[in-house]
Protein backbone atom coordinates (compact mmCIF):
# COMPACT_ATOMS: atom_id res chain seq x y z
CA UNK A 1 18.33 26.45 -24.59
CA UNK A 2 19.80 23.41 -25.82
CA UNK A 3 17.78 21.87 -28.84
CA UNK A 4 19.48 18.52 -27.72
CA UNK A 5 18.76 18.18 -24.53
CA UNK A 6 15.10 19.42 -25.28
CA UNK A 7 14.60 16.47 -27.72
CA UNK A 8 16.25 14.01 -25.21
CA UNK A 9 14.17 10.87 -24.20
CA UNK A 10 12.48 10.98 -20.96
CA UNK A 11 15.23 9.65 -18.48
CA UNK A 12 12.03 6.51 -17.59
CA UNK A 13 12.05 5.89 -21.57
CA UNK A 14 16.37 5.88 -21.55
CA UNK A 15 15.78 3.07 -18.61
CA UNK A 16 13.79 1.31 -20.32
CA UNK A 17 15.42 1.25 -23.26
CA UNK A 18 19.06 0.25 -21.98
CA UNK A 19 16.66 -2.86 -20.06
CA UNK A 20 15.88 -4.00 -23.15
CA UNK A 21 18.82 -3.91 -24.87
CA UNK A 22 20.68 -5.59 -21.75
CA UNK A 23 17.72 -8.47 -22.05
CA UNK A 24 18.01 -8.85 -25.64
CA UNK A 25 22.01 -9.76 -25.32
CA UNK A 26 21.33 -12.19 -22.21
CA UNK A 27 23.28 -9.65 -20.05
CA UNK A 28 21.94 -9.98 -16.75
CA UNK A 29 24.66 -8.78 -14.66
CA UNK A 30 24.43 -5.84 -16.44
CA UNK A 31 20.60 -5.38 -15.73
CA UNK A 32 21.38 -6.09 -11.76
CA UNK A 33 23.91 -3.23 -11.78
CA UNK A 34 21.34 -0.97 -13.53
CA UNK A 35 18.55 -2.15 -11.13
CA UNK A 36 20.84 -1.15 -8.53
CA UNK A 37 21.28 2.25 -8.74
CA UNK A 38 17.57 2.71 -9.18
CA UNK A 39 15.07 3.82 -6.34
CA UNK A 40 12.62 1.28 -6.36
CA UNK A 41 10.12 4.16 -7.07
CA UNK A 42 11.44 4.55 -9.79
CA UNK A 43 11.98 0.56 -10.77
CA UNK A 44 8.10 0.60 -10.11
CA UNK A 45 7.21 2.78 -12.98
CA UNK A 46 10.15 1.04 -15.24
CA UNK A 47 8.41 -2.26 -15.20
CA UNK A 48 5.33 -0.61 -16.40
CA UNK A 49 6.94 -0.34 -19.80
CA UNK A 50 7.95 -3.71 -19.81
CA UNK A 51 6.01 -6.16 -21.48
CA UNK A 52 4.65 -9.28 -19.41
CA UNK A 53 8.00 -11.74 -20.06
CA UNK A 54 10.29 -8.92 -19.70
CA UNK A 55 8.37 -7.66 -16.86
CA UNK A 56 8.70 -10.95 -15.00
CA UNK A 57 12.40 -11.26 -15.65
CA UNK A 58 13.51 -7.88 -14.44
CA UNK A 59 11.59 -8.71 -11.58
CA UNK A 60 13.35 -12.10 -11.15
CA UNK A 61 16.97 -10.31 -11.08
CA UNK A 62 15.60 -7.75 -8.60
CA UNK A 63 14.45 -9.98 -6.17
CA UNK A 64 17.22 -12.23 -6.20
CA UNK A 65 19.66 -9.77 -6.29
CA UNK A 66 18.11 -6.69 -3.99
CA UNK A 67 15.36 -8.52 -1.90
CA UNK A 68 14.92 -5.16 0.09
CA UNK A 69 14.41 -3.24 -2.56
CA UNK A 70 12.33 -6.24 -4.53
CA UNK A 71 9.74 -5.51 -1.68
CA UNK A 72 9.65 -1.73 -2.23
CA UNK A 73 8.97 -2.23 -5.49
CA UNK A 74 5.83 -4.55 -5.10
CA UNK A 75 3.84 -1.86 -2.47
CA UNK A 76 4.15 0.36 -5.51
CA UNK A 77 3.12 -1.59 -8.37
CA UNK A 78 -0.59 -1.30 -9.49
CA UNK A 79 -2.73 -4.96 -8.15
CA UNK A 80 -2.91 -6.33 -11.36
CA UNK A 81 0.91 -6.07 -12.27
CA UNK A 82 1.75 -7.22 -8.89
CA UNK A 83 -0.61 -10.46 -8.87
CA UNK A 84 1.21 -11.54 -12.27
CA UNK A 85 4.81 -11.36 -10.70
CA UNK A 86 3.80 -12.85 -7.46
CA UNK A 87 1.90 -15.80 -9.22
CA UNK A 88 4.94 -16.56 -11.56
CA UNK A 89 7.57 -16.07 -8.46
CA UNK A 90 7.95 -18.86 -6.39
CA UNK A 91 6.13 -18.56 -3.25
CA UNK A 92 8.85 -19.23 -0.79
CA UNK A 93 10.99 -16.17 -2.59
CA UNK A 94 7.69 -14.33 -2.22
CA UNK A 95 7.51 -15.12 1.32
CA UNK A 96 11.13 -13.89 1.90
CA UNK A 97 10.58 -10.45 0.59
CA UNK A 98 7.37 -9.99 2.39
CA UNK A 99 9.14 -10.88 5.89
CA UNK A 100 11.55 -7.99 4.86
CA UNK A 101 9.07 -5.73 4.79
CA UNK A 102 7.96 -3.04 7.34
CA UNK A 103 4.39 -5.08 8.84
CA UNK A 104 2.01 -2.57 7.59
CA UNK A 105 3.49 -2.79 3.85
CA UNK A 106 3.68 -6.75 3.96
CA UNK A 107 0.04 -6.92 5.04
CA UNK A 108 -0.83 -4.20 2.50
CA UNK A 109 0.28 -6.76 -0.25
CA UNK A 110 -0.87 -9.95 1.26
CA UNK A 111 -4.85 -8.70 1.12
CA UNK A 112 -4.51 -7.26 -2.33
CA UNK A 113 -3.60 -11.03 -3.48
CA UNK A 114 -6.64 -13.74 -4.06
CA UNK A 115 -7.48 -15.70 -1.25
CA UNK A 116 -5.58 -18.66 -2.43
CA UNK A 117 -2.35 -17.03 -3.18
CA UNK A 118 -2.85 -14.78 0.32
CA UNK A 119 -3.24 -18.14 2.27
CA UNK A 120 -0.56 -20.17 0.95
CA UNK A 121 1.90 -17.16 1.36
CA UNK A 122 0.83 -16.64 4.92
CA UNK A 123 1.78 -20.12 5.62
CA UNK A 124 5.01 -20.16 4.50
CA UNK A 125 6.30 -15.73 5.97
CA UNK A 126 7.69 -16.66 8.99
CA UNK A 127 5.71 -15.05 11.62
CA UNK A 128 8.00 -15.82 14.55
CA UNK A 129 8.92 -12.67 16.05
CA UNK A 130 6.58 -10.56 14.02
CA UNK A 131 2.96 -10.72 16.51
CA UNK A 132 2.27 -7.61 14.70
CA UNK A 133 1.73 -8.84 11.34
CA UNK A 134 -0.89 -11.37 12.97
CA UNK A 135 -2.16 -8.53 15.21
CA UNK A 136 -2.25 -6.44 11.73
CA UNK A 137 -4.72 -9.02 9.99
CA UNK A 138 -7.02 -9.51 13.01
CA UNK A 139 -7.89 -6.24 12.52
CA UNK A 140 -11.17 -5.16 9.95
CA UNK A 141 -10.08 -5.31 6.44
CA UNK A 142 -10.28 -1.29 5.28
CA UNK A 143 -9.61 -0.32 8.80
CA UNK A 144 -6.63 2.08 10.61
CA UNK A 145 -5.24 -0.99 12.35
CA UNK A 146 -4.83 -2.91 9.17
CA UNK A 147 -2.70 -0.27 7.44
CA UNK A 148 -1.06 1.18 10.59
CA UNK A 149 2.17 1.21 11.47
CA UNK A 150 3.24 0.00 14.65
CA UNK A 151 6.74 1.64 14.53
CA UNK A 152 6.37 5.17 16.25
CA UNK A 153 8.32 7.04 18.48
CA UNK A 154 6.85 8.36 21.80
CA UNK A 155 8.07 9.67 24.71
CA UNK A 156 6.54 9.81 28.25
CA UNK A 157 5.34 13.58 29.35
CA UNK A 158 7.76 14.00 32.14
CA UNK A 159 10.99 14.12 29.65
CA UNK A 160 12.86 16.91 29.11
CA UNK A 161 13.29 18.23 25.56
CA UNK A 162 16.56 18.47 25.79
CA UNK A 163 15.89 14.32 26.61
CA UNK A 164 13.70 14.29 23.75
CA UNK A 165 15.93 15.28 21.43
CA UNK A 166 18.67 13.05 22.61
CA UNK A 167 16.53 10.54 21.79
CA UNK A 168 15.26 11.43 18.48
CA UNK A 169 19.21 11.31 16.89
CA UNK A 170 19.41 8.20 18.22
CA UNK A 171 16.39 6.50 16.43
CA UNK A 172 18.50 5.92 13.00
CA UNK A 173 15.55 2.80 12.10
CA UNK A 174 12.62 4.68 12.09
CA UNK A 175 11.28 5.31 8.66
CA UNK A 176 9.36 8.80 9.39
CA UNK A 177 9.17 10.88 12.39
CA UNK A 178 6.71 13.64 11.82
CA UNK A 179 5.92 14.50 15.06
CA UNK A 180 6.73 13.53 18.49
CA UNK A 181 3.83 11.94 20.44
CA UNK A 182 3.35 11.96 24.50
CA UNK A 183 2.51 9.12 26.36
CA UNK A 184 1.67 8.35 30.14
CA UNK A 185 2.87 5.65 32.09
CA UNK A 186 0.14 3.56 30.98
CA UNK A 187 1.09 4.40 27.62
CA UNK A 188 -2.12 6.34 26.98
CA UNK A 189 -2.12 9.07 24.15
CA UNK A 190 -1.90 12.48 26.12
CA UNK A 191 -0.50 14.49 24.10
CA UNK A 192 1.86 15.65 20.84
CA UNK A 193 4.45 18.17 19.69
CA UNK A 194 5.90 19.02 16.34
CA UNK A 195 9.62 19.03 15.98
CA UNK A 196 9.93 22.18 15.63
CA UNK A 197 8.57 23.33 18.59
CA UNK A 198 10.50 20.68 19.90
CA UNK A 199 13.56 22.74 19.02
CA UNK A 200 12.36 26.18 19.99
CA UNK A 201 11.41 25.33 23.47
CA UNK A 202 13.82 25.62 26.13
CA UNK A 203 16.37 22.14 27.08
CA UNK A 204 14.72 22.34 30.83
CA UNK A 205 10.97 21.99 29.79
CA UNK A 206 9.30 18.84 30.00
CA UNK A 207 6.98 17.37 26.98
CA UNK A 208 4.00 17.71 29.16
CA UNK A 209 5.11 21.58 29.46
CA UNK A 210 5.21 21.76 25.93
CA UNK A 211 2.84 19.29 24.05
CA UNK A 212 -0.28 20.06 22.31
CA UNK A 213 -2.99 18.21 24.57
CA UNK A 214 -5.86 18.72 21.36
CA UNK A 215 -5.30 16.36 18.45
CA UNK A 216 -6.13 14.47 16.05
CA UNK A 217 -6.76 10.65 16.83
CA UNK A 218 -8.28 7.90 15.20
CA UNK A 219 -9.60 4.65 16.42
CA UNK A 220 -8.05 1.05 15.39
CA UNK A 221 -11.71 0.13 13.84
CA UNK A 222 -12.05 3.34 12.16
CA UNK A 223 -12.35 3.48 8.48
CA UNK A 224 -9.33 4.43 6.60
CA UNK A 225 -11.26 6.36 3.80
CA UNK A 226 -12.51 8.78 7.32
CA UNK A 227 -8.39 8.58 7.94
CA UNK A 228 -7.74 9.88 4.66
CA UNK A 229 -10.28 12.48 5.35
CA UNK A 230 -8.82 13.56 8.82
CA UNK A 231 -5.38 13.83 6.92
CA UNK A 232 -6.89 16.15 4.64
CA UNK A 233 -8.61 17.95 6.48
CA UNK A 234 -6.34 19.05 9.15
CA UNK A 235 -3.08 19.26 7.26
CA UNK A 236 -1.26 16.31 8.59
CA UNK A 237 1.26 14.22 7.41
CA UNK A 238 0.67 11.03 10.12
CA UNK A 239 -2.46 10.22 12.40
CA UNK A 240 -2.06 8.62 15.73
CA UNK A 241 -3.69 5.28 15.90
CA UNK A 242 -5.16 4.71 19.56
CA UNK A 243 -7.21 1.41 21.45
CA UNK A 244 -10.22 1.37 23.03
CA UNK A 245 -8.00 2.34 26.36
CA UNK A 246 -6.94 5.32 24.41
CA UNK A 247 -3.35 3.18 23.86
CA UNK A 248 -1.11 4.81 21.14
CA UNK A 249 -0.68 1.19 19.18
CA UNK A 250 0.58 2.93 15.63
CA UNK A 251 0.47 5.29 12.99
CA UNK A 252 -0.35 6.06 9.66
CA UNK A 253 1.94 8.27 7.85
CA UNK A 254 1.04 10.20 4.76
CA UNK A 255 2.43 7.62 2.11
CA UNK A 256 -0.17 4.91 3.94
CA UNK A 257 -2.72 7.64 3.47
CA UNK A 258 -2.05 8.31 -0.47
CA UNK A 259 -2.14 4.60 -1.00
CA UNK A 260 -5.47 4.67 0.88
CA UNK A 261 -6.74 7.49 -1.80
CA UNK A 262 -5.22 5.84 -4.83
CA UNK A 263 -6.75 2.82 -4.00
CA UNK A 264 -10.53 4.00 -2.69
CA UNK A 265 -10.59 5.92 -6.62
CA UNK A 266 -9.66 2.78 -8.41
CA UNK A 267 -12.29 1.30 -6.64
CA UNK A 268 -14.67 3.57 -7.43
CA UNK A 269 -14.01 4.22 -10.79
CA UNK A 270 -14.65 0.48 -11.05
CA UNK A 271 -17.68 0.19 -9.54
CA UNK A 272 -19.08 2.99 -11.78
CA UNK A 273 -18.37 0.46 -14.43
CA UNK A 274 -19.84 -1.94 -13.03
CA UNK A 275 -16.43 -4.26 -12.23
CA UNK A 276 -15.66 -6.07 -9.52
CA UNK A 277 -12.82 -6.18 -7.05
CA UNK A 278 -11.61 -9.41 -8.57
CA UNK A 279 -11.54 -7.52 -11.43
CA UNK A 280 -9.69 -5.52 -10.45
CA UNK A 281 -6.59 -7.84 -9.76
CA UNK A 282 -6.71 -9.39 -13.35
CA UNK A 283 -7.84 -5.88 -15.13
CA UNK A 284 -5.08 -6.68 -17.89
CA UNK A 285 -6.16 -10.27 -18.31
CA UNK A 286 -9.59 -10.38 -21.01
CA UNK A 287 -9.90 -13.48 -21.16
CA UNK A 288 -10.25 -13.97 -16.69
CA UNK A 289 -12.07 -10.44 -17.15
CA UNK A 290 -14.72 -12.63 -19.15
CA UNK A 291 -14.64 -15.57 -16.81
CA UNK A 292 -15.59 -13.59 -14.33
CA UNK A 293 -18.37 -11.52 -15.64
CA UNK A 294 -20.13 -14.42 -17.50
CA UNK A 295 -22.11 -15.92 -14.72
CA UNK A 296 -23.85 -12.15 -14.01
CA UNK A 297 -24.62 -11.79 -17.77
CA UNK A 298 -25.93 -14.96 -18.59
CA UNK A 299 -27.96 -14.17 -15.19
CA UNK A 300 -29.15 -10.85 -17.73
CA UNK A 301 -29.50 -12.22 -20.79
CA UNK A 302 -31.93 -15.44 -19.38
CA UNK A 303 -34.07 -11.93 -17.78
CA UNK A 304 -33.90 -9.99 -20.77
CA UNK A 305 -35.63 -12.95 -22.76
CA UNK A 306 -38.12 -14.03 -20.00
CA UNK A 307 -39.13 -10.41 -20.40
CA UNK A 308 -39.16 -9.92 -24.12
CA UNK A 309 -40.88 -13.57 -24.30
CA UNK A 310 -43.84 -12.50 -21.69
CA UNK A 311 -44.23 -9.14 -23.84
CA UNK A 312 -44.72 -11.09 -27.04
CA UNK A 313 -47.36 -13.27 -25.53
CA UNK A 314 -48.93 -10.61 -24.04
CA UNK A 315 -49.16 -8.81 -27.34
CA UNK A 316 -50.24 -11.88 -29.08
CA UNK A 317 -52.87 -12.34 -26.22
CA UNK A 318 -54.08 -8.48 -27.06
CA UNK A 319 -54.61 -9.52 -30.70
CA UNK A 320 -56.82 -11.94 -30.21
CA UNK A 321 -58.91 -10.03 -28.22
């Protein structure tokens, strides 16, 4: 083993490191090249390292630079750290990367923001052409429609596999296909078949022949902690989202769902310290953090003397008895 290599830095520390250096000698074109080979997984976790100014810059860079990727990045970035770039970026650059976005991730970032900052954004994200992001936020906050995506693939049951296949190598824009869902003419769920039994059944055979008529479904209004559960529970890596006709409208795929677990344990782990969501966007801010829990203890303090005060003349009314 090499005693080296063993001692080497982390390759997130290296990239952080070489950032720094790059911002310290003004070289930005430098830090876009570097940005650019990154995955903006990967970019996600780099900025956590950064402090606040250097943060904000990187960020700059990125989104001027790699807009596609700047938008990746912010669906990965913890609330907090993503409320401080978005409120020092200027909204119409803001609104640009969120109209890049696939419609489930945009509105997954627009109702993490505070309602001021959500509404002025909405204003200015061009919704022409994109009914599904204002079909997305008509939905229940917390909800399958709200984090479903309506990009699937579906075929109707009378296609041939061989059809069905044909099909699937042409769908190059699709960001996941898991499984193959079956459709009527109506467009009503019926049915669904993994790829791989896709590829072991014979060209001839039609989905209907083929497809799995029991699955696993969820409503638009159901919860999306129950769709985590469902996910778990049964193994799958994206849940069919259906109407109240029993329409296939989206999906959720398992990255949705993860985000949808990460998220329902921050808020819990919260709560069981008695925090509240807006605290939860400005959890690296103190001084906000204090703003916003004065009112309730002021509220606690004022009851905590009434009490006390009532005691003492109770015990004073005791003694002269």
């Amino acid at each position: 083993m090499d005693l080296a290599a063993s001692h080497e830095p982390p390759r997130r520390q290296l990239l952080a490191d070489t950032l720094r250096k790059f911002q310290e000698r003004g070289a930005e074109v430098n830090i876009s090249r570097l940005l650019g080979r990154v995955r903006p997984e990967d970019v996600a976790l780099l900025l956590v390292d950064l402090e606040s100014a250097e943060r904000r810059q990187v960020f700059d860079i990125l989104s001027a630079d790699f807009p596609e990727a700047a938008g990746d990045v912010l669906t990965e970035m913890a609330p907090a750290q993503r409320l401080e770039l978005l409120e020092n970026l200027p909204p119409e650059r803001t609104a640009r990367l969120l109209e890049r976005l696939p419609v489930d991730d945009a509105v997954f970032v627009l109702e993490a923001l505070p309602a001021d900052l959500h509404d002025r954004l909405l204003e200015l994200v061009d919704l022409s052409g994109r009914s599904e992001m204002q079909t997305h936020l008509a939905y229940r906050e917390g909800s399958a429609g709200r984090i479903m995506d309506p990009e699937f693939f579906a075929l109707a049951e009378g296609e041939t596999v061989q059809a069905a296949i044909a099909a699937i190598q042409q769908k190059r824009d699709l960001e996941m296909i898991f499984y193959l869902y079956v459709i009527d003419r109506d467009a009503h769920l019926v049915g669904v078949t993994s790829l791989r039994q896709l590829l072991l059944s014979r060209p001839s055979q039609t989905l209907g022949e083929i497809m799995q008529k029991s699955l696993i479904k969820v409503h638009v209004d159901t919860d999306q902690e129950e769709v985590a559960a469902q996910a778990a529970r049964y193994d799958l890596l994206a849940v069919p989202v259906v109407d109240d006709q029993n329409r296939l409208v989206g999906i959720i795929t398992v990255d949705d769902i993860i985000d949808v677990v990460k998220e329902e344990a921050n808020e819990d782990l919260f709560k069981l310290a008695g925090s509240s969501d807006d605290e939860l966007l400005y959890e690296e801010r103190s001084l906000r953090i204090a703003g916003l829990r004065l009112p309730s203890l002021l509220v606690s303090i004022i009851g905590l003397l009434a009490v006390g005060f009532l005691a003492l003349i109770g015990g004073l009314a005791g003694l002269a008895f």
